[in-house]
N, C-alpha and C. Protein backbone atom coordinates (compact mmCIF):
# COMPACT_ATOMS: atom_id res chain seq x y z
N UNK A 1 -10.11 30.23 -12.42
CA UNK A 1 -9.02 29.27 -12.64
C UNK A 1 -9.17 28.08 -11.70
N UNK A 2 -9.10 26.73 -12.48
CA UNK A 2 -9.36 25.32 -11.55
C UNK A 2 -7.89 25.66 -10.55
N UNK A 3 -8.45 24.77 -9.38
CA UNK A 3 -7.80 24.64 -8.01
C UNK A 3 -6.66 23.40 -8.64
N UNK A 4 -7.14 22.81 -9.28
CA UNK A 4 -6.40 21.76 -9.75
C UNK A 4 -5.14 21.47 -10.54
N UNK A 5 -4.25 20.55 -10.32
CA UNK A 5 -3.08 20.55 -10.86
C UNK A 5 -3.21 18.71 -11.17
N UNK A 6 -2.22 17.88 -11.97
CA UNK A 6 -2.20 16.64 -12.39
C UNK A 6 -2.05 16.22 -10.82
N UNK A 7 -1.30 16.88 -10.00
CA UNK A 7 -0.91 15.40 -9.00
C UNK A 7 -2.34 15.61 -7.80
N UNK A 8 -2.86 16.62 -7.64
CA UNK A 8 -4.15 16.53 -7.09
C UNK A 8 -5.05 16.12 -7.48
N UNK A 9 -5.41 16.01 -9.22
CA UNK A 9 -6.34 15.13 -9.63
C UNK A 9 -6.23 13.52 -9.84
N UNK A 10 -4.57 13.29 -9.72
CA UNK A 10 -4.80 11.88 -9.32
C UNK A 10 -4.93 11.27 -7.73
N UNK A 11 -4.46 12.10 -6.95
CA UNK A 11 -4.78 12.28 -5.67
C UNK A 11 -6.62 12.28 -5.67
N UNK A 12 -7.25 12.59 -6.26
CA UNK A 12 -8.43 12.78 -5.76
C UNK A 12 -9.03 11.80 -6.33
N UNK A 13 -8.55 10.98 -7.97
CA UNK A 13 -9.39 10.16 -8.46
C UNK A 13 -8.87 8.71 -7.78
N UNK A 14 -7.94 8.77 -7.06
CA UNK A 14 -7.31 7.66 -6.10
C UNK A 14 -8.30 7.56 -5.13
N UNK A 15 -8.31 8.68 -4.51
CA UNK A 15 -9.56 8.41 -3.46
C UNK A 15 -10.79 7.65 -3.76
N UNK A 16 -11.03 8.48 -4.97
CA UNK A 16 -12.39 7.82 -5.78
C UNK A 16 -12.64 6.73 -6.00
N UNK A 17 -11.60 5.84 -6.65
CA UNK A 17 -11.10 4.77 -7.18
C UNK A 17 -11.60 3.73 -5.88
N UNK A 18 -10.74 4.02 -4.69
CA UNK A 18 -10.60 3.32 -3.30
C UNK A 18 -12.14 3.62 -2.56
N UNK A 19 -12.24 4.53 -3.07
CA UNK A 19 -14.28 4.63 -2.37
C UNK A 19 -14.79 3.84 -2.31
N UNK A 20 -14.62 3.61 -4.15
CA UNK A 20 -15.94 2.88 -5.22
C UNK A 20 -16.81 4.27 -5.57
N UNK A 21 -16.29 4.93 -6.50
CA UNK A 21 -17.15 5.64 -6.77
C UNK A 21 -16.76 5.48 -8.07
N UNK A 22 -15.77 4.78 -8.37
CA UNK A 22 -15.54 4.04 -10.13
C UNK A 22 -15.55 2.53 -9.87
N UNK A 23 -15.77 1.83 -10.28
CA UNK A 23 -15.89 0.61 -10.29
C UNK A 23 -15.09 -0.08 -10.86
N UNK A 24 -14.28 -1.43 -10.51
CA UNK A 24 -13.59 -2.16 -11.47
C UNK A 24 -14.35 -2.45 -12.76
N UNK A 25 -13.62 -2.27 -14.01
CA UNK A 25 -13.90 -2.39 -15.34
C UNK A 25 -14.69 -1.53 -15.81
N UNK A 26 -14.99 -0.01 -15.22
CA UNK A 26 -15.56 0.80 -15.92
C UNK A 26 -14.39 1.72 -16.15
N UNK A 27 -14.72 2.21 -17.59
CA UNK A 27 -14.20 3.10 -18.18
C UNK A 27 -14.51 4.34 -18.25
N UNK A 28 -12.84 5.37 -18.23
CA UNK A 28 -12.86 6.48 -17.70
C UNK A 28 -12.72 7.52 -19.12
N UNK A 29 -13.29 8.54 -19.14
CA UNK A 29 -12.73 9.01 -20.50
C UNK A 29 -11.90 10.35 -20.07
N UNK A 30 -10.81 11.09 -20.59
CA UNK A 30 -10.06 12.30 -20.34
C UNK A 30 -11.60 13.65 -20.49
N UNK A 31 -12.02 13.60 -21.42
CA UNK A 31 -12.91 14.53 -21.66
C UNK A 31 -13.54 14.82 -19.96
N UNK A 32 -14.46 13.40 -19.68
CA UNK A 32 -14.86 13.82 -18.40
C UNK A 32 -14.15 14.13 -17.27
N UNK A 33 -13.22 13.39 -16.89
CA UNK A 33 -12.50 13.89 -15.60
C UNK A 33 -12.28 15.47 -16.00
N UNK A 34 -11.85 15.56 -17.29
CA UNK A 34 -11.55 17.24 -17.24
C UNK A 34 -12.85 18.36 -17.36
N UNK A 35 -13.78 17.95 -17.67
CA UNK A 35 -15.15 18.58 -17.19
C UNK A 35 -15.40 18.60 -15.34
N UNK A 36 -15.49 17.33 -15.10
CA UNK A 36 -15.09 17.58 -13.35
C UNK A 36 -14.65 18.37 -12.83
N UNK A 37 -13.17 18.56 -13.13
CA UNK A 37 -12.14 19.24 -12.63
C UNK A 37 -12.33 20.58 -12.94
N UNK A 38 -12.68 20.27 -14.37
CA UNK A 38 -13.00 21.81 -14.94
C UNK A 38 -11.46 22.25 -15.20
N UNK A 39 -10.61 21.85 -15.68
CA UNK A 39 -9.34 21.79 -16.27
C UNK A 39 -9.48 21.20 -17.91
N UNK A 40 -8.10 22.10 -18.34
CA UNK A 40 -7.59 21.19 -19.75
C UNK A 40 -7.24 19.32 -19.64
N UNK A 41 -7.36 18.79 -20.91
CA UNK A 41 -6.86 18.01 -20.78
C UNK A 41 -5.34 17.45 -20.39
N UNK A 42 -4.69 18.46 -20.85
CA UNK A 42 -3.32 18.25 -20.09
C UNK A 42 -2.62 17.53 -18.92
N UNK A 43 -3.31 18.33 -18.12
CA UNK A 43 -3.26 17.89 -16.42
C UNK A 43 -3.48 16.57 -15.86
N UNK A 44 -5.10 15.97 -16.65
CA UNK A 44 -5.96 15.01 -16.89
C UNK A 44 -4.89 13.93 -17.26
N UNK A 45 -4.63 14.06 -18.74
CA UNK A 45 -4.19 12.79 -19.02
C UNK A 45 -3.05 12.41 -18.18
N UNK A 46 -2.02 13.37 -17.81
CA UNK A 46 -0.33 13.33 -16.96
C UNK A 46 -1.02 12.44 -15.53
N UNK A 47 -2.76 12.81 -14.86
CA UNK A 47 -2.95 12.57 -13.52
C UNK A 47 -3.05 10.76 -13.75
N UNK A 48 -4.11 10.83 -15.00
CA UNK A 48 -4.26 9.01 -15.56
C UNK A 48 -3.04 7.91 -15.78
N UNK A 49 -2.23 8.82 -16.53
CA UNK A 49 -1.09 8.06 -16.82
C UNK A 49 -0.50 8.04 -15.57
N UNK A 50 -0.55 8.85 -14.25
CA UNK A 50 0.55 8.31 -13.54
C UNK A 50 -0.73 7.31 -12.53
N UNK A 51 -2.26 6.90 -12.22
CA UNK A 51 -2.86 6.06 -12.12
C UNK A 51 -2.62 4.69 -13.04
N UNK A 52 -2.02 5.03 -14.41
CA UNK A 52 -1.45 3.54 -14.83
C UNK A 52 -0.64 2.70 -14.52
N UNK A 53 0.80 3.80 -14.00
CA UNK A 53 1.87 3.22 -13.43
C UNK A 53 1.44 2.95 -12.01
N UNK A 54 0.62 3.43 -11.37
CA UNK A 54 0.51 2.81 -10.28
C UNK A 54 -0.51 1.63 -10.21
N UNK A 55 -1.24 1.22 -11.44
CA UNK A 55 -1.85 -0.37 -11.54
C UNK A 55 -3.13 0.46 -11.20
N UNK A 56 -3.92 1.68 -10.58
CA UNK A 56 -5.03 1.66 -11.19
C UNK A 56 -6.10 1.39 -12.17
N UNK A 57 -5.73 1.84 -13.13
CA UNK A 57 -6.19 2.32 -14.43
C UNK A 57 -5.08 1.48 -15.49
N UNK A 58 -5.59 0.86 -16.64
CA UNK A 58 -5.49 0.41 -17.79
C UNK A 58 -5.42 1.27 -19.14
N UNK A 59 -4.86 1.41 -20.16
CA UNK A 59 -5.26 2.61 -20.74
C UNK A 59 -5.54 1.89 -21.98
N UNK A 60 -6.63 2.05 -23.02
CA UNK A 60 -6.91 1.84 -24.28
C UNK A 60 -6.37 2.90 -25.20
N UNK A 61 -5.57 3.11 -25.65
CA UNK A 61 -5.94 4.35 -27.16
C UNK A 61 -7.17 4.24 -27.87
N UNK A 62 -7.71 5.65 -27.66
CA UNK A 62 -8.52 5.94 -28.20
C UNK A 62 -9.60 5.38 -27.83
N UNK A 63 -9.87 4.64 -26.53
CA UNK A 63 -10.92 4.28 -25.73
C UNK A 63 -11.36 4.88 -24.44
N UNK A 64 -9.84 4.77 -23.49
CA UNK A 64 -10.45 5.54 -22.31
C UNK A 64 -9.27 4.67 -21.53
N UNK A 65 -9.51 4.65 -20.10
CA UNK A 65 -8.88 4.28 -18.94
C UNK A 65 -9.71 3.38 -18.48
N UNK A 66 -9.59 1.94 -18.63
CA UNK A 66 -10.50 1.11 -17.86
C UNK A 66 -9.73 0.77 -16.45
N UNK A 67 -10.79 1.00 -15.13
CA UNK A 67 -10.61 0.53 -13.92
C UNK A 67 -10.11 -1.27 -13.95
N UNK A 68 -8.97 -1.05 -13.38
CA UNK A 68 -8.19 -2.04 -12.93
C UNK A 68 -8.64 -3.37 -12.35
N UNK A 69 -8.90 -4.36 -12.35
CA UNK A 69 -9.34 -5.61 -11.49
C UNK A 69 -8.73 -6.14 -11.33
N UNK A 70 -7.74 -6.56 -9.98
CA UNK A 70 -7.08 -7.45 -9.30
C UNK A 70 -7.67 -8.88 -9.58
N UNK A 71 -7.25 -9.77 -9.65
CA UNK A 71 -7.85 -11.01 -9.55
C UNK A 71 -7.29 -11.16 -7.93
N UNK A 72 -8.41 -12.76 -8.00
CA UNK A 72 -8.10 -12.77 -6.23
C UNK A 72 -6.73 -13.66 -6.44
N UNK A 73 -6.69 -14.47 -7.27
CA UNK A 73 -5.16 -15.02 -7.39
C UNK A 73 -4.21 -14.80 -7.26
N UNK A 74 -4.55 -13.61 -7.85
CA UNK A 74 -3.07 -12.33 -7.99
C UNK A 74 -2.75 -11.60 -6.61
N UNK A 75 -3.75 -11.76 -6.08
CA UNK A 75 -3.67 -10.76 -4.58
C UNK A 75 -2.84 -11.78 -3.86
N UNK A 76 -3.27 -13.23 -3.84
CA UNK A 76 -2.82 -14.39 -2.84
C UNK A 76 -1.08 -14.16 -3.38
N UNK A 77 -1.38 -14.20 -4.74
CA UNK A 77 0.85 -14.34 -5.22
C UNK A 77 1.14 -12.88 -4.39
N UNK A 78 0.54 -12.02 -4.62
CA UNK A 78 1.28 -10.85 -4.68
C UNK A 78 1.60 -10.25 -2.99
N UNK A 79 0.12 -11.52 -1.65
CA UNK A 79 0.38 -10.88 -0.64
C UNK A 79 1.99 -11.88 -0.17
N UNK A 80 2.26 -13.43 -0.58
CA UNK A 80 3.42 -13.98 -0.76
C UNK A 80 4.29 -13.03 -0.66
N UNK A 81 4.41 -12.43 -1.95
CA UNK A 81 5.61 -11.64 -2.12
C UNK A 81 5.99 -10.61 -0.94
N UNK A 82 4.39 -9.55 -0.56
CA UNK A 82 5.51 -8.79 0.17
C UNK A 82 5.37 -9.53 1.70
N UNK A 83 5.21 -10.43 1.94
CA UNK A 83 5.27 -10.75 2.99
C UNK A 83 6.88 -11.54 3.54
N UNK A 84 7.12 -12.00 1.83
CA UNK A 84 8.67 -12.54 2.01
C UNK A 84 9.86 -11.19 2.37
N UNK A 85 8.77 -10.28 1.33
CA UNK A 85 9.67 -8.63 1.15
C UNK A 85 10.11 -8.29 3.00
N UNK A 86 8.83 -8.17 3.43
CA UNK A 86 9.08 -7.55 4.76
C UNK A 86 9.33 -8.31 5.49
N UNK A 87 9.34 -9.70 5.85
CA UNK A 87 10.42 -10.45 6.56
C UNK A 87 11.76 -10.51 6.56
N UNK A 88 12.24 -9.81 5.37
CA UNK A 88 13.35 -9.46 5.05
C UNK A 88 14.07 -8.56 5.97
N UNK A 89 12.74 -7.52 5.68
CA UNK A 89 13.26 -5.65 6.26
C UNK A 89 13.13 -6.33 7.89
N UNK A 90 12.11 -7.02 8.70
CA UNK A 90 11.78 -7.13 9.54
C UNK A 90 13.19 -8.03 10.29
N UNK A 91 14.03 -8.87 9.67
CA UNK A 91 14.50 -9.65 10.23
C UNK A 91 16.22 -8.60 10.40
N UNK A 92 16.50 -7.98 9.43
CA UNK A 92 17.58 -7.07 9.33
C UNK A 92 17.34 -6.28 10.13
N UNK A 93 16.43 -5.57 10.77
CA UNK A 93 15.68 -4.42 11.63
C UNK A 93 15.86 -5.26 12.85
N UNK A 94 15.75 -6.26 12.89
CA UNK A 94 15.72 -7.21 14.84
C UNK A 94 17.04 -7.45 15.24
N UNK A 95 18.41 -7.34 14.13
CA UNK A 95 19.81 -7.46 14.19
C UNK A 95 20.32 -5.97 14.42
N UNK A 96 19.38 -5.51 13.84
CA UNK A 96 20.40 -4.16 13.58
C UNK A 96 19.93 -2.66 14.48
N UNK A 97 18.58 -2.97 14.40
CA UNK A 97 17.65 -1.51 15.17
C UNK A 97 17.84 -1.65 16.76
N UNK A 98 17.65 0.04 17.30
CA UNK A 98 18.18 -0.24 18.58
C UNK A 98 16.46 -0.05 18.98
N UNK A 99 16.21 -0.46 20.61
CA UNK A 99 15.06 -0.43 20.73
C UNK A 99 14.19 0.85 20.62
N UNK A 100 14.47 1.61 21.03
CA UNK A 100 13.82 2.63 21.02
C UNK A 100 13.40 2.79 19.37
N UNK A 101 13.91 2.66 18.29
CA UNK A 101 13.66 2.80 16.51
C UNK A 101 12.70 1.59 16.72
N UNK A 102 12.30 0.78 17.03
CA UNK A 102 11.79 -0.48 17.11
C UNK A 102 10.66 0.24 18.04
N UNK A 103 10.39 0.30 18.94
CA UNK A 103 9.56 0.93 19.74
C UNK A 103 8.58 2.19 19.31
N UNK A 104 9.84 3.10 18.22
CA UNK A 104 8.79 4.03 17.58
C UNK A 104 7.73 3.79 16.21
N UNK A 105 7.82 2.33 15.68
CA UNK A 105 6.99 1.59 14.60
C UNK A 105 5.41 1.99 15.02
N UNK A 106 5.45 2.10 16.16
CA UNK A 106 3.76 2.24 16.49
C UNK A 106 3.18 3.86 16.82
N UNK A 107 4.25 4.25 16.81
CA UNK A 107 4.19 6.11 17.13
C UNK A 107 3.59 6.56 15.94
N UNK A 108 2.38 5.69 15.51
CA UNK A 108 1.24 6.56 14.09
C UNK A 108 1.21 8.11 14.33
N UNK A 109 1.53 8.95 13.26
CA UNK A 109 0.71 10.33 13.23
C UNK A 109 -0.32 10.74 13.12
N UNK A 110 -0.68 11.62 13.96
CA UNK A 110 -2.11 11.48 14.37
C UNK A 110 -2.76 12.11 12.59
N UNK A 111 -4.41 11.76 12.47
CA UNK A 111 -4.71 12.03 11.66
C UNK A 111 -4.92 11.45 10.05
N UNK A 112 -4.23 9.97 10.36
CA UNK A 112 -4.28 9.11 9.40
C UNK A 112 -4.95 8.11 9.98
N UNK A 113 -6.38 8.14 10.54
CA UNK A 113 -7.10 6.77 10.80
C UNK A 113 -8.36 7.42 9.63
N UNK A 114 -8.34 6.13 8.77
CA UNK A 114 -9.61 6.15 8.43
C UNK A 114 -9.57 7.26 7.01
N UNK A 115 -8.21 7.29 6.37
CA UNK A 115 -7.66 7.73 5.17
C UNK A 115 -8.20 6.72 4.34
N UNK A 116 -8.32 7.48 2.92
CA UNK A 116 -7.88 6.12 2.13
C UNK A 116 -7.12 6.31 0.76
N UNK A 117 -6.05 7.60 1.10
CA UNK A 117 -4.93 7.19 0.60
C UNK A 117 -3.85 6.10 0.27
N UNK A 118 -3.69 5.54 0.35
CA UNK A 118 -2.71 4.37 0.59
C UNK A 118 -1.55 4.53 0.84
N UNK A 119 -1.29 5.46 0.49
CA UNK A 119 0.20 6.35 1.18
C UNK A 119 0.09 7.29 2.38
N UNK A 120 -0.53 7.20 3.01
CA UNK A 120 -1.06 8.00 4.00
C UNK A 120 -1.73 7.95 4.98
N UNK A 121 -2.09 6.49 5.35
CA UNK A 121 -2.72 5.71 6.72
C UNK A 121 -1.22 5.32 8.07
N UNK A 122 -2.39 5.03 8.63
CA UNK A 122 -1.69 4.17 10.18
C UNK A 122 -1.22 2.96 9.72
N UNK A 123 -1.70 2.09 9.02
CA UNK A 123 -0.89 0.61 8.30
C UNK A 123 -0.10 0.91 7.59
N UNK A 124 -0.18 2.03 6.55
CA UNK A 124 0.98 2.37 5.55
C UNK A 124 2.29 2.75 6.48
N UNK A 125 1.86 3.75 7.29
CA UNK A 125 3.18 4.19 8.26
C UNK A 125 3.88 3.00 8.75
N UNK A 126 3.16 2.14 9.19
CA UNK A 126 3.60 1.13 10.18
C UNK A 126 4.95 0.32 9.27
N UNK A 127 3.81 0.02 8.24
CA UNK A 127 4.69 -1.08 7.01
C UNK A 127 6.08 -0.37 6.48
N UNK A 128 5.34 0.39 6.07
CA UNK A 128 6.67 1.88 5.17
C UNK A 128 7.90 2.15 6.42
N UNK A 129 7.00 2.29 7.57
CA UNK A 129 9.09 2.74 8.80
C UNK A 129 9.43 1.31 8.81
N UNK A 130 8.84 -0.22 8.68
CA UNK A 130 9.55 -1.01 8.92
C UNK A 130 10.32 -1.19 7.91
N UNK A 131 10.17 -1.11 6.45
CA UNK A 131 11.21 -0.77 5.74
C UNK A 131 12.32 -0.02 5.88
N UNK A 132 11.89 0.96 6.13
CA UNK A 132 12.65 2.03 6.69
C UNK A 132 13.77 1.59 7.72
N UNK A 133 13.56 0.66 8.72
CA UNK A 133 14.21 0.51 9.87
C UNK A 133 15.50 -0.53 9.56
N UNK A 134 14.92 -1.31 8.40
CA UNK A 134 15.79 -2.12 8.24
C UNK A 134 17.54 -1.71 7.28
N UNK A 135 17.46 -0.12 6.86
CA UNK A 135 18.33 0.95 6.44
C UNK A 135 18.63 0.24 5.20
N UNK A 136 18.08 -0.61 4.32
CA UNK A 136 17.88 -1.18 3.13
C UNK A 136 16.86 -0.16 2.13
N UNK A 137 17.31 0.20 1.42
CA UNK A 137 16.60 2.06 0.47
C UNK A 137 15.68 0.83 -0.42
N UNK A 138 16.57 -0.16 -0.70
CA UNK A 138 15.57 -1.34 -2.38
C UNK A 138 14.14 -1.65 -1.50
N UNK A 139 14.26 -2.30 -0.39
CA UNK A 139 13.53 -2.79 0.32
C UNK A 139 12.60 -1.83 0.88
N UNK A 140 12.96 -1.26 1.10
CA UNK A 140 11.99 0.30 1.60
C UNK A 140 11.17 0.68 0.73
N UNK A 141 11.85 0.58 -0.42
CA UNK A 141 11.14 1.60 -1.76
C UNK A 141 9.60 0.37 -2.21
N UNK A 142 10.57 -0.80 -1.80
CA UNK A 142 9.46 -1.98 -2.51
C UNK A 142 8.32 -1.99 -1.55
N UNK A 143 8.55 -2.05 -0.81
CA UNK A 143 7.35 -1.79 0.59
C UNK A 143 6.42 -1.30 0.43
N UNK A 144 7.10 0.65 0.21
CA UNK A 144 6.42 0.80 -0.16
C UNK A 144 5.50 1.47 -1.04
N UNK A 145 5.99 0.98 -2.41
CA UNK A 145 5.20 0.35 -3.36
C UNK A 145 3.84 -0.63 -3.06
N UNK A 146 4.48 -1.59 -2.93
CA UNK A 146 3.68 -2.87 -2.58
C UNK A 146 2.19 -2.64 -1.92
N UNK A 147 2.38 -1.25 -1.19
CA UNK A 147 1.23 -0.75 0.31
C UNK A 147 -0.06 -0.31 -0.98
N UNK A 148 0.34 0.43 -2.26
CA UNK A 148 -0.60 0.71 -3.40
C UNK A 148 -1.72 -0.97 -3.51
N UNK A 149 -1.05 -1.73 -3.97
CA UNK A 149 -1.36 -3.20 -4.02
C UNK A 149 -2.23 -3.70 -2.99
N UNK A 150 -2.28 -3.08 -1.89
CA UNK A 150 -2.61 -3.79 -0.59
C UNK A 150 -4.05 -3.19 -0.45
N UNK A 151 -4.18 -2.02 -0.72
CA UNK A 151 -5.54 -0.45 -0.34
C UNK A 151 -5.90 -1.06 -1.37
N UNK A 152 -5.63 -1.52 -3.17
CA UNK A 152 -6.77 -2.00 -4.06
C UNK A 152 -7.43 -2.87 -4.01
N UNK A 153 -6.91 -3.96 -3.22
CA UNK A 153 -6.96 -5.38 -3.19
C UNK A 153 -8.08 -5.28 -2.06
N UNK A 154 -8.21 -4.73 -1.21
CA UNK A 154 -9.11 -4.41 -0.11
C UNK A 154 -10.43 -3.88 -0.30
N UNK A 155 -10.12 -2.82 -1.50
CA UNK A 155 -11.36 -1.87 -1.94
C UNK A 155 -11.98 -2.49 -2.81
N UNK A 156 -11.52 -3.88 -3.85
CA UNK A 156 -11.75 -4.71 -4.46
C UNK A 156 -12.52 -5.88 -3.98
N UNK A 157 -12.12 -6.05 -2.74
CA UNK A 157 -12.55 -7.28 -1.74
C UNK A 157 -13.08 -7.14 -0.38
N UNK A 158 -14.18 -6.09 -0.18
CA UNK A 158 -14.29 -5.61 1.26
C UNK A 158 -14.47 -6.38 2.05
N UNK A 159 -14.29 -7.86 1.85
CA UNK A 159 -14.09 -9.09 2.58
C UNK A 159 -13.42 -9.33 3.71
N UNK A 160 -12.10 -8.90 2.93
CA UNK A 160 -10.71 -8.58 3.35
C UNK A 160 -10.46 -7.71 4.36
N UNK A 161 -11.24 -6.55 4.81
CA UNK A 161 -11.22 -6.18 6.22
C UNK A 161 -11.97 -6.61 7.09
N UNK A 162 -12.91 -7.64 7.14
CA UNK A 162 -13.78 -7.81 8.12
C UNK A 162 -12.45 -9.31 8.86
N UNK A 163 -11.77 -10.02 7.53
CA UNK A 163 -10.61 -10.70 8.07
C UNK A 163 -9.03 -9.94 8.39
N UNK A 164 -8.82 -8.89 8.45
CA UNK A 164 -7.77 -7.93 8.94
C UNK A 164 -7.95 -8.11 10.29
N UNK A 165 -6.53 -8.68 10.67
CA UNK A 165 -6.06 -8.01 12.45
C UNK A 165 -5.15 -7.52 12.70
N UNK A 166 -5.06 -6.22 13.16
CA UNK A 166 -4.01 -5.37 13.39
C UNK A 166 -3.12 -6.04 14.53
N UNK A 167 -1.64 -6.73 14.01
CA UNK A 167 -0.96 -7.16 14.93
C UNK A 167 0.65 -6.09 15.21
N UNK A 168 0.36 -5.30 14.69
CA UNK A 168 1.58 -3.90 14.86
C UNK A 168 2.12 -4.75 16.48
N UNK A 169 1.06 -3.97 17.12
CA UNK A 169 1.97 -4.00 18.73
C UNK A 169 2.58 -5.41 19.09
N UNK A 170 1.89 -6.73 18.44
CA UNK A 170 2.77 -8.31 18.57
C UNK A 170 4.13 -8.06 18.20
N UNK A 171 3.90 -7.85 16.79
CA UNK A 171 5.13 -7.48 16.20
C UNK A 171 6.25 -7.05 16.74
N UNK A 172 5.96 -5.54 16.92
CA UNK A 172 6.97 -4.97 17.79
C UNK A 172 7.40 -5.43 19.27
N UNK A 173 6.47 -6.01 19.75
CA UNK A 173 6.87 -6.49 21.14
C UNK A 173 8.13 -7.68 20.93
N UNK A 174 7.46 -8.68 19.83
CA UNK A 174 8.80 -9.88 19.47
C UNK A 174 9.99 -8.99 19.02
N UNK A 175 9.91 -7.94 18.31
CA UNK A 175 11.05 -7.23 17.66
C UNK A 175 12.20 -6.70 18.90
N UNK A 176 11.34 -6.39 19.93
CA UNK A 176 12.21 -5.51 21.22
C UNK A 176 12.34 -7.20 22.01
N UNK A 177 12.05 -8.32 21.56
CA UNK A 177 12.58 -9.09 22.62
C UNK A 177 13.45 -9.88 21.75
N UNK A 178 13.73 -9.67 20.50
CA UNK A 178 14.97 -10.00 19.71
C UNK A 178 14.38 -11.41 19.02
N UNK A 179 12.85 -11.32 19.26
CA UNK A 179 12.52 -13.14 19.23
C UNK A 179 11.77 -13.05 17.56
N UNK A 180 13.04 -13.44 16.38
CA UNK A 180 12.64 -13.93 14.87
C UNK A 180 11.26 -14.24 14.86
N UNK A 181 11.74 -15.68 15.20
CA UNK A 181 10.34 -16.43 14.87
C UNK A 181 9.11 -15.96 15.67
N UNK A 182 8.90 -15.56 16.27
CA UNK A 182 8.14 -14.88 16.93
C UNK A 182 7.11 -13.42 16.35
N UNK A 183 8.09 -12.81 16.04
CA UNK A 183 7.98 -11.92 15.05
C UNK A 183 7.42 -12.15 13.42
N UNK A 184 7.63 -12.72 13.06
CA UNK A 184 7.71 -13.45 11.97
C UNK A 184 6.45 -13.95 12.02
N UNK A 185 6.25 -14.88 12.91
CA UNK A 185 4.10 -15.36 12.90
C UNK A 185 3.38 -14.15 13.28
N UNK A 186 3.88 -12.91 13.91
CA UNK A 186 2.67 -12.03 14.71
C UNK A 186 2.57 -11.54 12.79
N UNK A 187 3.66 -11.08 12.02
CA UNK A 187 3.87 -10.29 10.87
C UNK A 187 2.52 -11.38 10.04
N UNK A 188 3.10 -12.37 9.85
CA UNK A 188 2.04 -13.69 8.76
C UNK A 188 0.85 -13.74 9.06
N UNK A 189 0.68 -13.59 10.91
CA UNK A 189 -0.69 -13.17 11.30
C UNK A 189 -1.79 -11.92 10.53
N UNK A 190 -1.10 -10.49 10.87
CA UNK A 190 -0.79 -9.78 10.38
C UNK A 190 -1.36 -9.31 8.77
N UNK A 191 -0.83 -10.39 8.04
CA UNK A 191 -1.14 -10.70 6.71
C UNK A 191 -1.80 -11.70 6.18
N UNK A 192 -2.27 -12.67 6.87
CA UNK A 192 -2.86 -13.74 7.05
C UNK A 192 -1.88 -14.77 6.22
N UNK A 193 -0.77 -15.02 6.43
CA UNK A 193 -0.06 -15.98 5.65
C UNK A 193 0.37 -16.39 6.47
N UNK A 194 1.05 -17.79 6.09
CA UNK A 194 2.01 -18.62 6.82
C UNK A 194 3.34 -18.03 7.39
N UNK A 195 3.74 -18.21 8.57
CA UNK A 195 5.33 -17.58 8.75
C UNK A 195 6.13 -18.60 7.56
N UNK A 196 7.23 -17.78 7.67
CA UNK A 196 8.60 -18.62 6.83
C UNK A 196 9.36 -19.12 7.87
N UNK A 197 10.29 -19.59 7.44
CA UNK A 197 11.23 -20.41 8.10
C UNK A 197 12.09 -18.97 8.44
N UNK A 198 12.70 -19.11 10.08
CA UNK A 198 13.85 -18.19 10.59
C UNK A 198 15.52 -18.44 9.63
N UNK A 199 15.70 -17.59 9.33
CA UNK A 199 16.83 -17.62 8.63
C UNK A 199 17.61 -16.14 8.45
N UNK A 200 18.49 -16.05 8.17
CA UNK A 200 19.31 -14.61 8.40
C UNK A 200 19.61 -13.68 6.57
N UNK A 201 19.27 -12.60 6.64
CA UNK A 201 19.09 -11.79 5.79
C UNK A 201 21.19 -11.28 5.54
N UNK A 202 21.73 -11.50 6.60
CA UNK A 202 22.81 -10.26 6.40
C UNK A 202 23.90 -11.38 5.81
């Protein structure tokens, strides 16, 4: 009997996906993943379909699952967005969090360096409690969401980490000295975008 169930085989073809061991615009068929797995199709198609909703995978009827391609356009709108998103959570979190909740943003669990889950790294944690901190559930949830978007766009563009700088500890340092704007450029840093203008969320 396969080890396997739908949410471990999309768990595992996620990994895959984020490797490169599928490629953007190649197509996936149910038959094979379930030879892999060595499972029914059942499991298979429930693991694909929930890789659709998460913007992996594309689905044809009666073709297959074609791998997903971000455009780079789409990455530039889409890093906009959550960067407006989490200035949001970030600026409600500098009014409202006491220091020590602010202080624990960088308290990573050990064992997530060098994942490539996307739900399950040291950047995801970081991004995901600052949602979190800001006690906004919409904003949290969008976060993180958004963190899926961020691991494709990367695995799509291995460009994109050689320009990554981890500014967590800036961040938090402006956050415990109450200083917005401050905060706000280490975050844009961060993401490589422009800060926004200081302005109040509540």
């Amino acid at each position: 009997m396969s080890q396997y169930n739908a949410e471990s085989i999309s768990r595992k073809l996620r990994e895959e996906l984020l490797s490169g061991v599928y490629m953007p615009n190649q197509m996936l068929a149910e038959r094979e993943i379930a030879e892999k797995f060595q499972v029914s199709r059942v499991p298979v198609r429930e693991a694909l379909q929930r890789l659709c909703q998460e913007g992996y995978l594309i689905r044809f009827p009666r073709k297959g699952y074609l791998v997903n391609r971000l455009t780079e356009e789409y990455i530039r709108q889409f890093q906009q967005v959550r960067y407006h998103v989490e200035s949001m959570a970030l600026m409600i979190a500098i009014q409202k969090a006491g220091d020590a909740e602010i202080a624990a943003l960088l308290q990573t669990p050990p064992g997530t360096e060098g994942i490539m889950d996307p739900y399950n790294t040291s950047n995801t944690y970081f991004h995901s409690s600052l949602g979190k901190l800001s006690g906004n559930q919409v904003l949290a949830d969008t976060i993180y969401k958004n963190l899926r978007d961020t691991s494709l766009a990367v695995f799509q563009y291995p460009s994109l980490i050689e320009k990554q700088v981890n500014c967590h500890a800036e961040i938090v340092g402006a956050m415990l000295e109450r200083d917005a704007e401050k905060a706000l450029a280490a975050l844009a840093k961060d993401m490589q975008m422009k800060p926004v203008l200081r302005y109040s969320y509540l």
